[in-house]
Protein backbone atom coordinates (compact mmCIF):
# COMPACT_ATOMS: atom_id res chain seq x y z
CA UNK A 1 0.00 0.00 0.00
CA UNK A 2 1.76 3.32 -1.11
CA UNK A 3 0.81 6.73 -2.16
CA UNK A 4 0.22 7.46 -5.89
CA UNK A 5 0.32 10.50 -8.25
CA UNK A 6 -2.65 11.14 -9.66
CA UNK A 7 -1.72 9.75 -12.88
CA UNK A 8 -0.63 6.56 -11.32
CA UNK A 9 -4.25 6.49 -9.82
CA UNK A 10 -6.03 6.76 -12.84
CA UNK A 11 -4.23 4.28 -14.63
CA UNK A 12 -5.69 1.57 -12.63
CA UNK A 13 -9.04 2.75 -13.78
CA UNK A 14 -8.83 2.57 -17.55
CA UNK A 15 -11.46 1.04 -19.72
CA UNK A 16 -11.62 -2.70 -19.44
CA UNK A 17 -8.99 -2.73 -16.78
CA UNK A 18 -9.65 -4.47 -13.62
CA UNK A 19 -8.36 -2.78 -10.46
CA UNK A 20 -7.19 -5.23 -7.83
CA UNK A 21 -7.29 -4.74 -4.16
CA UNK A 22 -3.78 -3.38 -3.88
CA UNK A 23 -5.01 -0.49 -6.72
CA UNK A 24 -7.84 0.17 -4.63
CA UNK A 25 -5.40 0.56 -0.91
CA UNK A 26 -2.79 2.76 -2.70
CA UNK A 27 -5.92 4.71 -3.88
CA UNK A 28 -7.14 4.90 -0.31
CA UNK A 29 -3.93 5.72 1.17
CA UNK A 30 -3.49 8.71 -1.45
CA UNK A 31 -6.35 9.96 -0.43
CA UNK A 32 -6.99 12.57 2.18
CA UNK A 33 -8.85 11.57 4.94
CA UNK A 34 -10.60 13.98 7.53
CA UNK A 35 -10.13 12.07 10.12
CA UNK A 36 -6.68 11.75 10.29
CA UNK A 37 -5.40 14.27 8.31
CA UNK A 38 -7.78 17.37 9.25
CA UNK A 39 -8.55 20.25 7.26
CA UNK A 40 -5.27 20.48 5.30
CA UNK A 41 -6.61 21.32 1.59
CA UNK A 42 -5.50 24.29 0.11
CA UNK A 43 -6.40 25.59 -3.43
CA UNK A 44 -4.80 28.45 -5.23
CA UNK A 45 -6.60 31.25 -7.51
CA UNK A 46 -3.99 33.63 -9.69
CA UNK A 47 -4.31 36.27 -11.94
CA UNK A 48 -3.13 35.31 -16.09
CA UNK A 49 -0.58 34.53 -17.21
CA UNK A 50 0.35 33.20 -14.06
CA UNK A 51 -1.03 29.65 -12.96
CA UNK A 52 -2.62 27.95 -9.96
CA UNK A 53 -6.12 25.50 -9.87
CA UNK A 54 -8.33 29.06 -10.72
CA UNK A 55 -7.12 31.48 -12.84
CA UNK A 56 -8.28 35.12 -13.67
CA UNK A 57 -8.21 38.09 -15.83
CA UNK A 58 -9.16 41.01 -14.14
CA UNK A 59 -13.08 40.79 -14.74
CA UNK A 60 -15.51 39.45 -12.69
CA UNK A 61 -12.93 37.55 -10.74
CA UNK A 62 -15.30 36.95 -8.21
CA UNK A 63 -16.49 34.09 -10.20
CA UNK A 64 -13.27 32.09 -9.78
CA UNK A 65 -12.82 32.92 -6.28
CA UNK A 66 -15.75 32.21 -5.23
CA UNK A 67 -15.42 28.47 -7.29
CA UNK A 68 -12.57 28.47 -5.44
CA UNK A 69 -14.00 29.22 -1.83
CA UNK A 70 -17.30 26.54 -2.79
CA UNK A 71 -14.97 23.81 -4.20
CA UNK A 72 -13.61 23.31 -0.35
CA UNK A 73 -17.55 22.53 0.46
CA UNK A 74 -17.87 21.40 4.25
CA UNK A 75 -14.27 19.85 5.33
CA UNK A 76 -12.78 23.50 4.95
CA UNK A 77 -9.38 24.46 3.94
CA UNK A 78 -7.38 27.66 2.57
CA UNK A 79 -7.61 29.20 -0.41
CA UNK A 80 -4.39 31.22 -1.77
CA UNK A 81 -4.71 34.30 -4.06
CA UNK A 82 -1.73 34.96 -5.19
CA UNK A 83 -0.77 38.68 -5.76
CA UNK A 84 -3.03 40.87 -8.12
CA UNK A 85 -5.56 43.06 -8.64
CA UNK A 86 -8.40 41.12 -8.34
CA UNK A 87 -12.05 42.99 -9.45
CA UNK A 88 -15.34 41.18 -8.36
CA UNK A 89 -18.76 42.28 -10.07
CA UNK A 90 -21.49 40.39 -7.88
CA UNK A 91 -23.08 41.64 -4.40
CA UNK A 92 -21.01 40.94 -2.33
CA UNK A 93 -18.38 40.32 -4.02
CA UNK A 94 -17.44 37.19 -2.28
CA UNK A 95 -19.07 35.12 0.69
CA UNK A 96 -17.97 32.02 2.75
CA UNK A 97 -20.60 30.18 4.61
CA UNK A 98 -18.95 26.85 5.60
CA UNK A 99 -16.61 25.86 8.18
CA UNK A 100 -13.13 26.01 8.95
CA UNK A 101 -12.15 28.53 5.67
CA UNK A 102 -9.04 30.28 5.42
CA UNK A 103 -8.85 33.23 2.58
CA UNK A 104 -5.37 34.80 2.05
CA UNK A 105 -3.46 36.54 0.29
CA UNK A 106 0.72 37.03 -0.45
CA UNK A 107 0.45 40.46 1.59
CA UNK A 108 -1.41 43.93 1.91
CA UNK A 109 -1.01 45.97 -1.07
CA UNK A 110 -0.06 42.75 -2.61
CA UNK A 111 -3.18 40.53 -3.08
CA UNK A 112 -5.80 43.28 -3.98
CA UNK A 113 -9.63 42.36 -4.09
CA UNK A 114 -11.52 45.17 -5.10
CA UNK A 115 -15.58 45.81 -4.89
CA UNK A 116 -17.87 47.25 -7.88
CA UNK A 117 -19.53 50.42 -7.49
CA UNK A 118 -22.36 50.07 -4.83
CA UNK A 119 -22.00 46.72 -3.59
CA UNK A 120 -20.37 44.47 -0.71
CA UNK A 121 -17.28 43.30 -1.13
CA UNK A 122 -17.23 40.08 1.08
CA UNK A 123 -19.85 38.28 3.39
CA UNK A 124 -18.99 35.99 5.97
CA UNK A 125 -22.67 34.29 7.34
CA UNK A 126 -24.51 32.05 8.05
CA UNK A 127 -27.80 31.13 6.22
CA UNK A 128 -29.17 28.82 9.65
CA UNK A 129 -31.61 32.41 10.62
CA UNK A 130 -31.12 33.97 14.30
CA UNK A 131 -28.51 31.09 15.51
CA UNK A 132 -25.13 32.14 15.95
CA UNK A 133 -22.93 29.74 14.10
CA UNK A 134 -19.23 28.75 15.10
CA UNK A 135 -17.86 29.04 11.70
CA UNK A 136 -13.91 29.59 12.28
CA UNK A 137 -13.27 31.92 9.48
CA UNK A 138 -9.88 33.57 8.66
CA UNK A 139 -9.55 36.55 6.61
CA UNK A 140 -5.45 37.71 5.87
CA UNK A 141 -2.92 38.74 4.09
CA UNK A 142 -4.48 40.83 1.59
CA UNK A 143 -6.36 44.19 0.44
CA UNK A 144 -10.23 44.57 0.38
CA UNK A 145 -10.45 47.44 -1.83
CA UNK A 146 -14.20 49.39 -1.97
CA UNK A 147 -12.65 52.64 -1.90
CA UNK A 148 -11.92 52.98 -5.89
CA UNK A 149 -15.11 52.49 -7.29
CA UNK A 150 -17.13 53.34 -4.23
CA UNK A 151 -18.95 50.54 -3.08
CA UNK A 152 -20.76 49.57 0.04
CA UNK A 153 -19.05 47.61 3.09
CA UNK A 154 -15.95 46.45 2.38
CA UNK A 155 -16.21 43.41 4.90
CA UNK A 156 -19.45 42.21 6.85
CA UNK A 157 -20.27 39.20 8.95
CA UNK A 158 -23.16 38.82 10.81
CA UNK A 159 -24.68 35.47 12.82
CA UNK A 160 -21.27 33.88 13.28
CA UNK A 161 -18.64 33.15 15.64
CA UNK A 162 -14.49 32.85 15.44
CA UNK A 163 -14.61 35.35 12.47
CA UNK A 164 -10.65 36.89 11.99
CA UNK A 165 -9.40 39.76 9.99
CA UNK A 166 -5.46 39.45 10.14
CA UNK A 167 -3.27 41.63 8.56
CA UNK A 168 -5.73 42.86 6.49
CA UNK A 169 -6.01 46.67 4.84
CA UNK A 170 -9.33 47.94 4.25
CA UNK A 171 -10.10 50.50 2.08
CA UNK A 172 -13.49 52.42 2.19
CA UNK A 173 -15.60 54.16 0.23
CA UNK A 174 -17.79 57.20 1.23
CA UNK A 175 -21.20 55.70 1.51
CA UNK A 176 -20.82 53.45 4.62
CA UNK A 177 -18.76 52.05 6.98
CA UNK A 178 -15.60 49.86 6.18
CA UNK A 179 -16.01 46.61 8.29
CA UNK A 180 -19.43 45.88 9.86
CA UNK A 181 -19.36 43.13 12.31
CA UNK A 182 -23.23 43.15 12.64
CA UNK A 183 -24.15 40.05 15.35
CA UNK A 184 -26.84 37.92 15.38
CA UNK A 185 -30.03 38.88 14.00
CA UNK A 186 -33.00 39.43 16.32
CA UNK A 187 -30.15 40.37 18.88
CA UNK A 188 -31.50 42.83 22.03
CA UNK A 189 -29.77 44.41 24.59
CA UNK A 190 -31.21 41.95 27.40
CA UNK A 191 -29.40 39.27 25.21
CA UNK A 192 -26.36 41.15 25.22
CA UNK A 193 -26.44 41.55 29.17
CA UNK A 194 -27.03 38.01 29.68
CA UNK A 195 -24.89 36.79 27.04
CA UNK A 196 -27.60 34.66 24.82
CA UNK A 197 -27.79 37.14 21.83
CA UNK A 198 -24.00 37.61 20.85
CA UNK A 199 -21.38 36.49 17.94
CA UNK A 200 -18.71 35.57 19.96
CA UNK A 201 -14.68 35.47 19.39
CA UNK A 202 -14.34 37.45 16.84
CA UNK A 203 -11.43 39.26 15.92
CA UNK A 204 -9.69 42.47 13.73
CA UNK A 205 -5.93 42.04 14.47
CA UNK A 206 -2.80 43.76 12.72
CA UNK A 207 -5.03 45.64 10.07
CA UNK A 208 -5.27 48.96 8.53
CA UNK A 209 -8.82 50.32 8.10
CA UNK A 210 -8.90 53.46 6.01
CA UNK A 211 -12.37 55.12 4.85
CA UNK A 212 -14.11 58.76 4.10
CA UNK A 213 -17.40 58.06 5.63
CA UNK A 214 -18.79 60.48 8.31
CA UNK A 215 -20.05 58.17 10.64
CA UNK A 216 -18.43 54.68 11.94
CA UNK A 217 -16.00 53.37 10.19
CA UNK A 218 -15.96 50.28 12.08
CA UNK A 219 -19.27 49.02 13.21
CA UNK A 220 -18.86 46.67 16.30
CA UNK A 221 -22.79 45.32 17.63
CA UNK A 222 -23.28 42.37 19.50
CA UNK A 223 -19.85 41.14 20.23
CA UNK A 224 -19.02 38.98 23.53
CA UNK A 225 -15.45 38.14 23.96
CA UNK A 226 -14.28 39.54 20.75
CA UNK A 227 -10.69 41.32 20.27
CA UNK A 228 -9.51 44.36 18.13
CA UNK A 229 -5.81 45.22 18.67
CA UNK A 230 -3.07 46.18 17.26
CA UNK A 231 -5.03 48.17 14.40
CA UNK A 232 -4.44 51.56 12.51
CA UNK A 233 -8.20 52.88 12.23
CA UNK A 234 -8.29 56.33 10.62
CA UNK A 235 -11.83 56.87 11.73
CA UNK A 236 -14.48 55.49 14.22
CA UNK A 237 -14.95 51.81 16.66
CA UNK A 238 -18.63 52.21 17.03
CA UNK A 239 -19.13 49.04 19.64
CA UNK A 240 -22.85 49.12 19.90
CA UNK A 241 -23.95 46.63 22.83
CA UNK A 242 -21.60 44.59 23.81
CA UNK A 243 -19.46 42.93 26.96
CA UNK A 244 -15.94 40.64 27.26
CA UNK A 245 -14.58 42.70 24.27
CA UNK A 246 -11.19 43.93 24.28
CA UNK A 247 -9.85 46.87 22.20
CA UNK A 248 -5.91 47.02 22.80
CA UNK A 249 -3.42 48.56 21.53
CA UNK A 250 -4.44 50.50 18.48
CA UNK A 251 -3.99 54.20 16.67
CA UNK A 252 -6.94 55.57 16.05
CA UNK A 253 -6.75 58.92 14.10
CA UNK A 254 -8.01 60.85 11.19
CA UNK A 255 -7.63 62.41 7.84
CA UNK A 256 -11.07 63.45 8.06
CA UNK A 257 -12.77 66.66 10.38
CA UNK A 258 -15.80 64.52 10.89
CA UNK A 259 -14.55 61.69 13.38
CA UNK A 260 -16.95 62.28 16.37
CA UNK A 261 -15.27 60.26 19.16
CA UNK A 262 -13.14 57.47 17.68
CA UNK A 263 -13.79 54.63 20.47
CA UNK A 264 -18.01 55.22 20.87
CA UNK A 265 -19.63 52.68 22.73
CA UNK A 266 -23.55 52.46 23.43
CA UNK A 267 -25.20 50.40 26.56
CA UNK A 268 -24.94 48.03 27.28
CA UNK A 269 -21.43 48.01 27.42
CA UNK A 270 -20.20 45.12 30.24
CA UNK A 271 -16.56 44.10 31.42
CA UNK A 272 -14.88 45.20 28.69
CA UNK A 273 -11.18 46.10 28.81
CA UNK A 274 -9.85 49.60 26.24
CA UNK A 275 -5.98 49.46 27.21
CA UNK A 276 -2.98 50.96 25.56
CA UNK A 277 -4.51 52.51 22.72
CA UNK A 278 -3.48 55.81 21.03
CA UNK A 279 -6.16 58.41 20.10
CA UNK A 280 -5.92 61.54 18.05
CA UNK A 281 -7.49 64.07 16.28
CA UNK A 282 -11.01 64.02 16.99
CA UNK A 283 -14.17 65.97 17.60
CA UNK A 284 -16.72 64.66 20.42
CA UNK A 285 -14.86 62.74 23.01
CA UNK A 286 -11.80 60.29 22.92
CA UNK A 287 -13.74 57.54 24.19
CA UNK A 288 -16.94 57.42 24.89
CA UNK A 289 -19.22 55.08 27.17
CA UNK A 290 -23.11 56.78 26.44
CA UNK A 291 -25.79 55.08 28.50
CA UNK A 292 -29.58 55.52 28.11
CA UNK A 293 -33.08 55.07 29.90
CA UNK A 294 -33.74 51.64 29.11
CA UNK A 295 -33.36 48.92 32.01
CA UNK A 296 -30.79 46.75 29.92
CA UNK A 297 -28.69 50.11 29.27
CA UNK A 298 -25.94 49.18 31.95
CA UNK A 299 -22.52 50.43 32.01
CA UNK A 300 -20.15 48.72 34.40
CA UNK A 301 -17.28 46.40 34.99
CA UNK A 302 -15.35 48.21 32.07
CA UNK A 303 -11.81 49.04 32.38
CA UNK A 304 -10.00 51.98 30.78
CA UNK A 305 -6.55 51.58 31.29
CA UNK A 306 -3.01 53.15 29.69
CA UNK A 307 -4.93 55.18 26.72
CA UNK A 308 -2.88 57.77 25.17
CA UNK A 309 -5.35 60.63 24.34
CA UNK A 310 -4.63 64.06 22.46
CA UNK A 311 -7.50 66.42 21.36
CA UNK A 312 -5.72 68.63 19.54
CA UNK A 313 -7.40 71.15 21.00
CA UNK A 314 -10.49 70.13 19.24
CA UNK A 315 -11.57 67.05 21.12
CA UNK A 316 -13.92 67.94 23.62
CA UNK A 317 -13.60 65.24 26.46
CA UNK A 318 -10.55 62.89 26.50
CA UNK A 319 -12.79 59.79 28.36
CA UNK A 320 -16.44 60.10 28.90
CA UNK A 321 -18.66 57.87 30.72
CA UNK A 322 -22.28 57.71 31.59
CA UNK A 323 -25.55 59.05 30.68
CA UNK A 324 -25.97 62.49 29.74
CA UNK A 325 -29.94 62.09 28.91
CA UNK A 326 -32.40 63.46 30.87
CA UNK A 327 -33.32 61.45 34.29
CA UNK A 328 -35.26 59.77 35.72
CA UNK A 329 -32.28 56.92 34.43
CA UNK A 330 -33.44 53.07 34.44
CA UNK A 331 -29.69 52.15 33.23
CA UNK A 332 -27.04 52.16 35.25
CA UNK A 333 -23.16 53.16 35.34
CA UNK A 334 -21.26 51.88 37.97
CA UNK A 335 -18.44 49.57 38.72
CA UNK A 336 -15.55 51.22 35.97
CA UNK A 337 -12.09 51.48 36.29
CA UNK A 338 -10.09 54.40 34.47
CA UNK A 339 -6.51 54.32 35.54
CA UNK A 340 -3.04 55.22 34.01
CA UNK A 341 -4.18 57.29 30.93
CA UNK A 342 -2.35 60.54 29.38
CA UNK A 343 -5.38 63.20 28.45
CA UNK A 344 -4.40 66.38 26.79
CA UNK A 345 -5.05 69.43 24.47
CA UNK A 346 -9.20 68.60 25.22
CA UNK A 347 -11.65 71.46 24.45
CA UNK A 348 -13.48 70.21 27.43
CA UNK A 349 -12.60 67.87 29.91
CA UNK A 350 -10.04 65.23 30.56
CA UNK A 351 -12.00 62.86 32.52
CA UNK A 352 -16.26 63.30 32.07
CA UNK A 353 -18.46 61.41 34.71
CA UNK A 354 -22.03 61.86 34.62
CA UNK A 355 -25.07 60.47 36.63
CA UNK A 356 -21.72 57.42 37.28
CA UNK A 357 -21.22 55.71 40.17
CA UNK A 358 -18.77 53.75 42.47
CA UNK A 359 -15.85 54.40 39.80
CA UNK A 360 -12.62 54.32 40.21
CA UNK A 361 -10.62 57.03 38.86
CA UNK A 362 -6.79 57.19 39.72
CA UNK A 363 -3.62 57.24 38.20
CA UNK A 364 -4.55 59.49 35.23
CA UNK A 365 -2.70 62.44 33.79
CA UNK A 366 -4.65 65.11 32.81
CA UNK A 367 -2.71 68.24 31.15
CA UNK A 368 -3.15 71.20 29.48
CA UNK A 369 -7.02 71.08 29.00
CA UNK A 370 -8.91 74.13 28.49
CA UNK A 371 -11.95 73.47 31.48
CA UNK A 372 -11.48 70.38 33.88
CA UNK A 373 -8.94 67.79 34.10
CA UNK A 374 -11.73 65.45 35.90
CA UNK A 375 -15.44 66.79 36.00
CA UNK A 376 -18.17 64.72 38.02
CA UNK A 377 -21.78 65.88 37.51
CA UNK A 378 -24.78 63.88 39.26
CA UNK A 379 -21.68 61.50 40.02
CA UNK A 380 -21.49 59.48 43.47
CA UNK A 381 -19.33 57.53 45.37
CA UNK A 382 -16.36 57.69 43.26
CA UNK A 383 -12.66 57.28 44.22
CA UNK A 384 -10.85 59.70 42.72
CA UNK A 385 -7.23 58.99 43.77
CA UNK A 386 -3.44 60.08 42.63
CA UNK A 387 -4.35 61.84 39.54
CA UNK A 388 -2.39 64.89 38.14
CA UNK A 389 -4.17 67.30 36.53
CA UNK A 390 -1.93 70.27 35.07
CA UNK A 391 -1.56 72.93 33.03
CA UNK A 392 1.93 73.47 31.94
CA UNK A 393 1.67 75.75 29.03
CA UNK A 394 3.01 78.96 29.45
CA UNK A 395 -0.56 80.92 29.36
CA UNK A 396 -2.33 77.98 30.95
CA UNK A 397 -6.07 77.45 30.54
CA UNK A 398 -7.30 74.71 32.77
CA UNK A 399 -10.01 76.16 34.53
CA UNK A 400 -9.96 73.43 37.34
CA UNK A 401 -8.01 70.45 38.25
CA UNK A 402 -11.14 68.21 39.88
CA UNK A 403 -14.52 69.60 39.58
CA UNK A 404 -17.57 68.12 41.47
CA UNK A 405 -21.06 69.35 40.26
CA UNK A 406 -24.84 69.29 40.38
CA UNK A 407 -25.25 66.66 43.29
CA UNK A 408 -21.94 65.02 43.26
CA UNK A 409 -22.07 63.48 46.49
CA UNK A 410 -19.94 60.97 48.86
CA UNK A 411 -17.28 61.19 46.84
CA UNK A 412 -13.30 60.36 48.22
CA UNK A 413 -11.04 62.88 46.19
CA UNK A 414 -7.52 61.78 47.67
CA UNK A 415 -3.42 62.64 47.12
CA UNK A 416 -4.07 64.07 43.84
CA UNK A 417 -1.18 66.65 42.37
CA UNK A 418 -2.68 69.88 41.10
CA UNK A 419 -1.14 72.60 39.88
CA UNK A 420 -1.19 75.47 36.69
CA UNK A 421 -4.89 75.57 36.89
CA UNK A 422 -6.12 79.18 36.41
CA UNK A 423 -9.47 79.10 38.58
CA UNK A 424 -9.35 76.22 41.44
CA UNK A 425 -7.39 72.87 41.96
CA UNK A 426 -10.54 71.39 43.32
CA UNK A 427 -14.09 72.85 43.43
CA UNK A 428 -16.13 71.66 45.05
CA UNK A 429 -19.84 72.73 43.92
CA UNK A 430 -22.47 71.52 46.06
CA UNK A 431 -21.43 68.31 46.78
CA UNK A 432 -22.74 66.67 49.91
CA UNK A 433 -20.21 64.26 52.37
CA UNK A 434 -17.49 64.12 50.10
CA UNK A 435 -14.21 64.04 51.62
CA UNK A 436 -11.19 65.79 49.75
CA UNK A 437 -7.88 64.64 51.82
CA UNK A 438 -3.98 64.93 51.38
CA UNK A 439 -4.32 67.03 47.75
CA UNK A 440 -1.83 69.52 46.47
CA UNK A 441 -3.07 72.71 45.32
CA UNK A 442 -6.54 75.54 45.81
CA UNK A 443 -9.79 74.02 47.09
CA UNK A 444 -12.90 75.87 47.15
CA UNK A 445 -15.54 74.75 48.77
CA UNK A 446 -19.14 76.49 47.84
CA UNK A 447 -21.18 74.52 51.19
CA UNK A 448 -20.22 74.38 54.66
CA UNK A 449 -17.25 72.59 55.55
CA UNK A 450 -16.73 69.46 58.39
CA UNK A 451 -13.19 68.54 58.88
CA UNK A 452 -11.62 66.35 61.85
CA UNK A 453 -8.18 68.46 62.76
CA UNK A 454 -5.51 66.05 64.04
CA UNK A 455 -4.54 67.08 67.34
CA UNK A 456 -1.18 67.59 66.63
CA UNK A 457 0.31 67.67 62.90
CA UNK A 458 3.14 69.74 61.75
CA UNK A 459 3.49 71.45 58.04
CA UNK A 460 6.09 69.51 55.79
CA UNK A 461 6.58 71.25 53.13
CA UNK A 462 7.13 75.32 52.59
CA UNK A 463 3.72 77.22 52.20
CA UNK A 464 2.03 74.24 53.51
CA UNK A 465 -1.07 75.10 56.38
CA UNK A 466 -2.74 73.05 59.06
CA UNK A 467 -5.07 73.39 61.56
CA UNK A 468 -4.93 71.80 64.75
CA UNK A 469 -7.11 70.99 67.36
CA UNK A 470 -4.75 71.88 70.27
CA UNK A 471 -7.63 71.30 73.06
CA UNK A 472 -11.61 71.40 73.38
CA UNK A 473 -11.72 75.21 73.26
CA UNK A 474 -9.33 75.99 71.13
CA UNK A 475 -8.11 75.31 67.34
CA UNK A 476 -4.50 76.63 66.06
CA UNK A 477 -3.61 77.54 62.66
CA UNK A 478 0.23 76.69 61.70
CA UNK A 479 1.95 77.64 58.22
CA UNK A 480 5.61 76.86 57.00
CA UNK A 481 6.63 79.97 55.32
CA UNK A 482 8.81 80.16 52.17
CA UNK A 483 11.69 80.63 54.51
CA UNK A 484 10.96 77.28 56.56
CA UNK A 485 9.98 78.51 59.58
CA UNK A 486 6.66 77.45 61.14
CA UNK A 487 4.72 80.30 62.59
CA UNK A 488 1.11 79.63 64.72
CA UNK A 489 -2.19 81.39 66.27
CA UNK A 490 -4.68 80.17 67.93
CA UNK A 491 -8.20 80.99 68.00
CA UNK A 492 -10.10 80.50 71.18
CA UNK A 493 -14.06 78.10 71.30
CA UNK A 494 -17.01 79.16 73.47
């Protein structure tokens, strides 16, 4: 029993020849089996004059292809389009509906598949209705091209699971959004917060994504435990309800003035982690966590961590989180983490909460913004702890380093470092119970004021002041002057 070209093989099965049982084993054995040999077929589409099992020449390629794609039926396998300029004429352009299908390519810029005017380029899907399907679909090495003769999406998939876009430039047009990861259909927000109505594990890694439309150039909906790192995206992630997601890594920026807040995502929005990504040149906020009325519009468990943000003076908000409609509010934000980021050159704020609760906000930097570094407004029971919020420029125009409004109660605003801001390091605007401790820098307080004075403390640094509650009747006041020396009066209870 041995393996046997494919000449070999048909030899044995010639007109009036009778194959014996050893033609039939090296058959067999020559043969690939699924079994024990997996999904290891691989077919090859090229452009004339050069060869491979489809061939093409420049029109309607996207017959071959998709040949090429079918002929792998429901075993899976790769297909390999070898460099070109590959034009596709039917809507969409391509699709893949089975299993365990690799498409790629010899490279970006290399292996170019390019959409016709006013159509999809390529579908991944499923055609089983409102069931997510596990399809296991990879997408890399290549160019999807709608930009050129301005067609629709350049990528969609919608009802499926372990969908990947590697290494993959995307060109848009101006009519829609470049990549469109749409979810199941029939998906709801309950089923997002419960995790029944989600495509799950898919992923945009290493790719470019380059488009002219005004609104999202990225379309994110109904995603659990999905990735999208490493990415240049010269435009907007819109991740509309979603949890378990992680964005890491990328540059967002734009060519374009119409990029209102490159990372905008919608409740519900659950335990999802936006970490070391670079954002730039925008209008609108940096990143953007917008609640709403509706019971399943919940904001929490999300982490914001190591974000590089620069408005450019025309972003308004570096990070903004919670729900700016009008209340009464059924959803809820509570439970986020924003820690470690660099927020700068904002029209705005650094750091927006509103009607946001039991955050945790510490760690940041926020410089050089032209109102607040942090701003709370109808915001409770938030620890806002070892942030820096600056103004270093030489005609600074921070307004305020921390500002607490409308209601912005219980709040623990601890050892942050203030400085350079024109108005107050810390204001404190009708804000009930909230304690502001061991903070460098100008607070103003517009309530009445209970402290707890140590009973004896001593100034550290130069300019420094404390108060001390030297006995029951009386309370002294002690400040370090710029020449070191420490200098006290009392003032006498009845």
């Amino acid at each position: 029993m041995a393996k046997q070209t494919r000449t070999t093989l048909k030899s044995y099965f010639n007109t009036g020849d009778y194959p014996t049982e050893q033609n039939f084993a090296d058959l067999i054995e020559s043969a690939r089996n699924l079994e024990d040999d997996g999904y290891s077929l691989v077919v090859t589409v090229a452009m004339f004059p050069d060869v491979g099992d489809y061939v093409c020449d420049g029109t309607d390629d996207d017959v071959q292809i998709q040949e090429a794609i079918d002929s792998l039926g429901s075993s899976g396998g790769t297909v390999f389009i070898k460099k070109g300029v590959y034009n596709t004429a039917s809507n969409p352009g391509v699709k893949v509906r089975n299993k365990h299908i690799t498409v790629t390519g010899e490279g970006k810029q290399l292996t170019i598949l390019r959409g016709s005017a006013g159509h999809d380029l390529f579908n991944v899907g499923s055609d089983s209705g409102d069931t997510t399907t596990n399809l296991f679909v990879t997408v890399k090495n290549l160019t999807l091209d709608v930009e050129t003769n301005q067609g629709q999406a350049a990528f969609v998939s919608s009802g499926v699971s372990h969908v990947t876009l590697d290494n993959v430039e995307v060109r848009g047009s101006d009519n829609v959004f470049c990549v469109f990861f749409a979810g199941p259909s029939g998906g709801t927000k309950a089923g997002v917060v419960d995790g029944t109505t989600t495509d799950k594990y898919n992923a945009i890694i290493n790719c470019d994504i380059y488009g002219n439309y005004g609104g999202d150039i990225l379309s994110w909906s109904l995603q659990q435990y999905g990735i999208i790192s490493n990415c240049r995206i010269d435009g907007r992630i819109a991740a509309y309800y979603g949890r378990d997601c992680v964005f890491s890594g990328n540059y967002l920026g734009t060519s374009s003035s119409n990029t209102n807040c490159p990372i905008w995502a919608t409740a519900p929005f659950l335990n999802n982690s936006i970490t070391g990504n670079t954002v730039t040149d925008f209008n609108g906020a940096g990143i953007r966590i917008a609640g709403g009325d509706d019971a399943s519009d919940l904001i929490y468990g999300n982490v914001i961590v190591g974000n590089s943000i620069d408005g450019k003076t025309t972003g308004g908000r570096g990070i903004q989180i919670g729900n700016y409609s009008s209340p009464p509010h059924t959803g809820i934000t509570k439970g986020n983490t924003i820690t470690g980021n660099a927020i700068m050159n904002c029209v705005y704020y650094g750091i927006d909460l509103g009607y946001s609760h039991y955050n945790t906000v510490s760690g940041n930097v926020c410089r050089d913004n032209n109102s607040d570094g942090i701003h709370l407004y109808e915001s409770t029971n938030n620890i806002i702890n070892g942030n820096q919020c600056i103004d270093l420029r030489t005609t600074p125009g921070q307004n305020y380093g921390i500002r607490l409004t409308h209601n912005s109660d219980d709040n623990y605003v601890d050892n942050n470092i203030l400085t350079g801001n024109t108005t107050k390091d810390i204001f404190d605007d009708s804000a009930d119970n909230t304690v502001i401790d061991r903070n460098s820098g100008r607070v103003r307080i517009n309530r009445g004021i209970e402290i707890a004075p140590s009973s004896s403390e001593t100034p550290t640094n130069n300019g420094d002041v404390v108060i001390e509650a030297t006995s029951d009747t009386s309370i002294t006041f002690k400040l370090k002057g710029s020449d070191g020396t420490v200098r006290s009066g009392s003032v006498a209870l009845t």
